[in-house]
Protein backbone atom coordinates (compact mmCIF):
# COMPACT_ATOMS: atom_id res chain seq x y z
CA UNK A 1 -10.25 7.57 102.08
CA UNK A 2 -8.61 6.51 105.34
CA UNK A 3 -8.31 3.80 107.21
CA UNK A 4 -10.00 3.77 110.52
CA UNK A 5 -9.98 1.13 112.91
CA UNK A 6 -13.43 0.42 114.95
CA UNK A 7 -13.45 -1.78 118.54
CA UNK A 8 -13.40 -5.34 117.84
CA UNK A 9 -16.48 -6.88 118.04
CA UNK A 10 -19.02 -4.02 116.85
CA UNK A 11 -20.13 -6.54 114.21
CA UNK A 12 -21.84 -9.36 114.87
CA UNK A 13 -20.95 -12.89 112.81
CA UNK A 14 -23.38 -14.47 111.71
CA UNK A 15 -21.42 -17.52 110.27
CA UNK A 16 -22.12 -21.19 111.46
CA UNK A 17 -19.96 -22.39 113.64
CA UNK A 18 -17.19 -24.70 112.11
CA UNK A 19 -17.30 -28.30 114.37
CA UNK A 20 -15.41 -28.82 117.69
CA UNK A 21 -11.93 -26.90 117.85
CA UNK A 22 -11.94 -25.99 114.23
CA UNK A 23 -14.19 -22.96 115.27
CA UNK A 24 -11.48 -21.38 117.12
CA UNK A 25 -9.20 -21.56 113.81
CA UNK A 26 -12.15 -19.87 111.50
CA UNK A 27 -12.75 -17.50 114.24
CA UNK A 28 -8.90 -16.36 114.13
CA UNK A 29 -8.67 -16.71 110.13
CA UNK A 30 -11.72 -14.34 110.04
CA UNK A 31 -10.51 -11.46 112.54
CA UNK A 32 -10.41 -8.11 110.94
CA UNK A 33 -11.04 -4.69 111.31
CA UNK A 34 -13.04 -2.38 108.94
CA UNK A 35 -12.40 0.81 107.01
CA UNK A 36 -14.91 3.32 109.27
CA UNK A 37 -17.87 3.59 106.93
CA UNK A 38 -17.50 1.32 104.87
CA UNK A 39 -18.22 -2.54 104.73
CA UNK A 40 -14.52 -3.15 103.67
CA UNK A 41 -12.41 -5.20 105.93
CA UNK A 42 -8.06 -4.38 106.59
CA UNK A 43 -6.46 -7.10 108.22
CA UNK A 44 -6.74 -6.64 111.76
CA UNK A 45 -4.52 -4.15 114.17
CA UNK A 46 -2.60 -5.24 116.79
CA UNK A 47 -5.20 -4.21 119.39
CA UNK A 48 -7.53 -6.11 117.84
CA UNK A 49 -5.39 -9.65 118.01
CA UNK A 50 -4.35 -9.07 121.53
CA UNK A 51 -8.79 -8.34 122.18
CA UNK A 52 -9.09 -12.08 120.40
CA UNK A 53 -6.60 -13.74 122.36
CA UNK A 54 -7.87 -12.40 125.43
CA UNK A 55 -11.19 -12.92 124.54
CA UNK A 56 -10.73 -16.44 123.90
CA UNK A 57 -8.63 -17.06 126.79
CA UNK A 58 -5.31 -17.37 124.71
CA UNK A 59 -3.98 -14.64 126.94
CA UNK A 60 -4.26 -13.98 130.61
CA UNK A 61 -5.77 -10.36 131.98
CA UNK A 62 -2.38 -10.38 134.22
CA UNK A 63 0.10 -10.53 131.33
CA UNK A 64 1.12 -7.63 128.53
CA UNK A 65 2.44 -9.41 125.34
CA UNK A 66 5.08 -7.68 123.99
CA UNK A 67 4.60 -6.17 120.50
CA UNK A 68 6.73 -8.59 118.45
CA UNK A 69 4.67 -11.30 120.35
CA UNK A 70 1.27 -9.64 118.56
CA UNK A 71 3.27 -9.01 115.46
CA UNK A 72 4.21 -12.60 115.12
CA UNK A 73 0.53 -14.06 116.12
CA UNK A 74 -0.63 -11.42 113.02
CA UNK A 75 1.93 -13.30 110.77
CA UNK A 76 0.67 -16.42 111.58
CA UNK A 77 -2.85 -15.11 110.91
CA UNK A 78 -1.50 -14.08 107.25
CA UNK A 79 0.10 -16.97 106.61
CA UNK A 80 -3.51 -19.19 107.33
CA UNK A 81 -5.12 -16.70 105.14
CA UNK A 82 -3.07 -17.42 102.65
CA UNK A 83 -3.11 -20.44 102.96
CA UNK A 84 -7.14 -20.40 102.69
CA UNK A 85 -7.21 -18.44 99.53
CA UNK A 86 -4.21 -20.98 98.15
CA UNK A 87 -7.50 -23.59 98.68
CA UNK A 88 -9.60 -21.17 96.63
CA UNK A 89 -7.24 -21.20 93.77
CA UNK A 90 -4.31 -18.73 94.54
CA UNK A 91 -0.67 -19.50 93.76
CA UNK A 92 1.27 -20.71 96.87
CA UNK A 93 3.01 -18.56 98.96
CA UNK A 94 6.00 -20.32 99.83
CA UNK A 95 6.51 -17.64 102.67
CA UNK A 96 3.23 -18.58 104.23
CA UNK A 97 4.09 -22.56 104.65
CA UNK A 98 7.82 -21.12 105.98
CA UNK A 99 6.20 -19.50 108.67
CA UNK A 100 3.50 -21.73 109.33
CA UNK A 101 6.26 -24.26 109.56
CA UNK A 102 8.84 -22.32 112.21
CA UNK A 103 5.72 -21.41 114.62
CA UNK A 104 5.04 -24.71 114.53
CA UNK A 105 8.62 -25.74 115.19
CA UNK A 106 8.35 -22.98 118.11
CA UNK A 107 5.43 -24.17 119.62
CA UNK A 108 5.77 -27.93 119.59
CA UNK A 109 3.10 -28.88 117.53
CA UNK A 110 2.81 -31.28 115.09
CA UNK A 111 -0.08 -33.20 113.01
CA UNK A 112 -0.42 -36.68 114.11
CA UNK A 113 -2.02 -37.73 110.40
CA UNK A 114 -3.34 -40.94 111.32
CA UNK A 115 -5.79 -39.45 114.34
CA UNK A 116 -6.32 -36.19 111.74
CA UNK A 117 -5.07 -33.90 114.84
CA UNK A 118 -2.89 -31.45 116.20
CA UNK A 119 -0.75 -32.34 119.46
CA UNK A 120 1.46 -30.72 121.37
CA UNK A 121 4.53 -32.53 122.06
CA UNK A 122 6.78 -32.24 125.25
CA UNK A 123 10.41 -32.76 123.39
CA UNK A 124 10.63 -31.55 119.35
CA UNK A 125 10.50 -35.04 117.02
CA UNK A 126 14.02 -36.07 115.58
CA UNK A 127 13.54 -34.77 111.77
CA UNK A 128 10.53 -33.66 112.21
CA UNK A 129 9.74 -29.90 109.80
């Protein structure tokens, strides 16, 4: 059977929303596309991650991302789903926390575990992974 990829967005989620900024998160572990008729999901295309972004303000109408920029926000989606299904009972991926690990070393962030959150610094933290 092939694979087929509808628009994003021709099914409607029905899932509760997860609290405060958290819902952004399950909304991004959760994108996918489906196989065309057929309930079965395939991770999502390209198209479809630069339609979330956009469509949750992550990316600007006036800007193009570059394919390796898409390709490396569909990694990161990966990696949290592996993550997600390592919390379900899966073996680790070890190339999952890796790359979980460098985009957060290339965006700045970092979990401050006392307030439970996730802050952006100005200047990377001295030993900080």
């Amino acid at each position: 059977m092939e694979t087929t990829r509808k628009p994003p967005n021709t099914d409607l989620d029905t899932t509760p929303p997860a609290p405060g900024d958290l819902e952004l998160v399950r909304g991004f572990v959760s994108l996918h596309d489906h196989v065309e008729g057929t309930r079965d999901s395939v991770p999502p295309s390209l198209e479809t991650v630069e339609w979330w972004l956009r469509e949750h303000g992550l990316l600007t109408v006036d800007r193009t991302p570059e394919e390796a920029d898409l390709r490396w926000a569909a990694g990161i989606l990966e990696a949290l789903r592996s993550r997600v299904h390592e919390n379900m009972g899966r073996s680790p991926d070890p190339g999952s926390i890796d790359t979980l690990d460098r985009a957060a070393r290339e965006t700045e962030l970092s979990v401050d575990a006392p307030c439970s959150g996730i802050a952006r610094r100005i200047a990377p933290v001295a030993g900080a992974r």
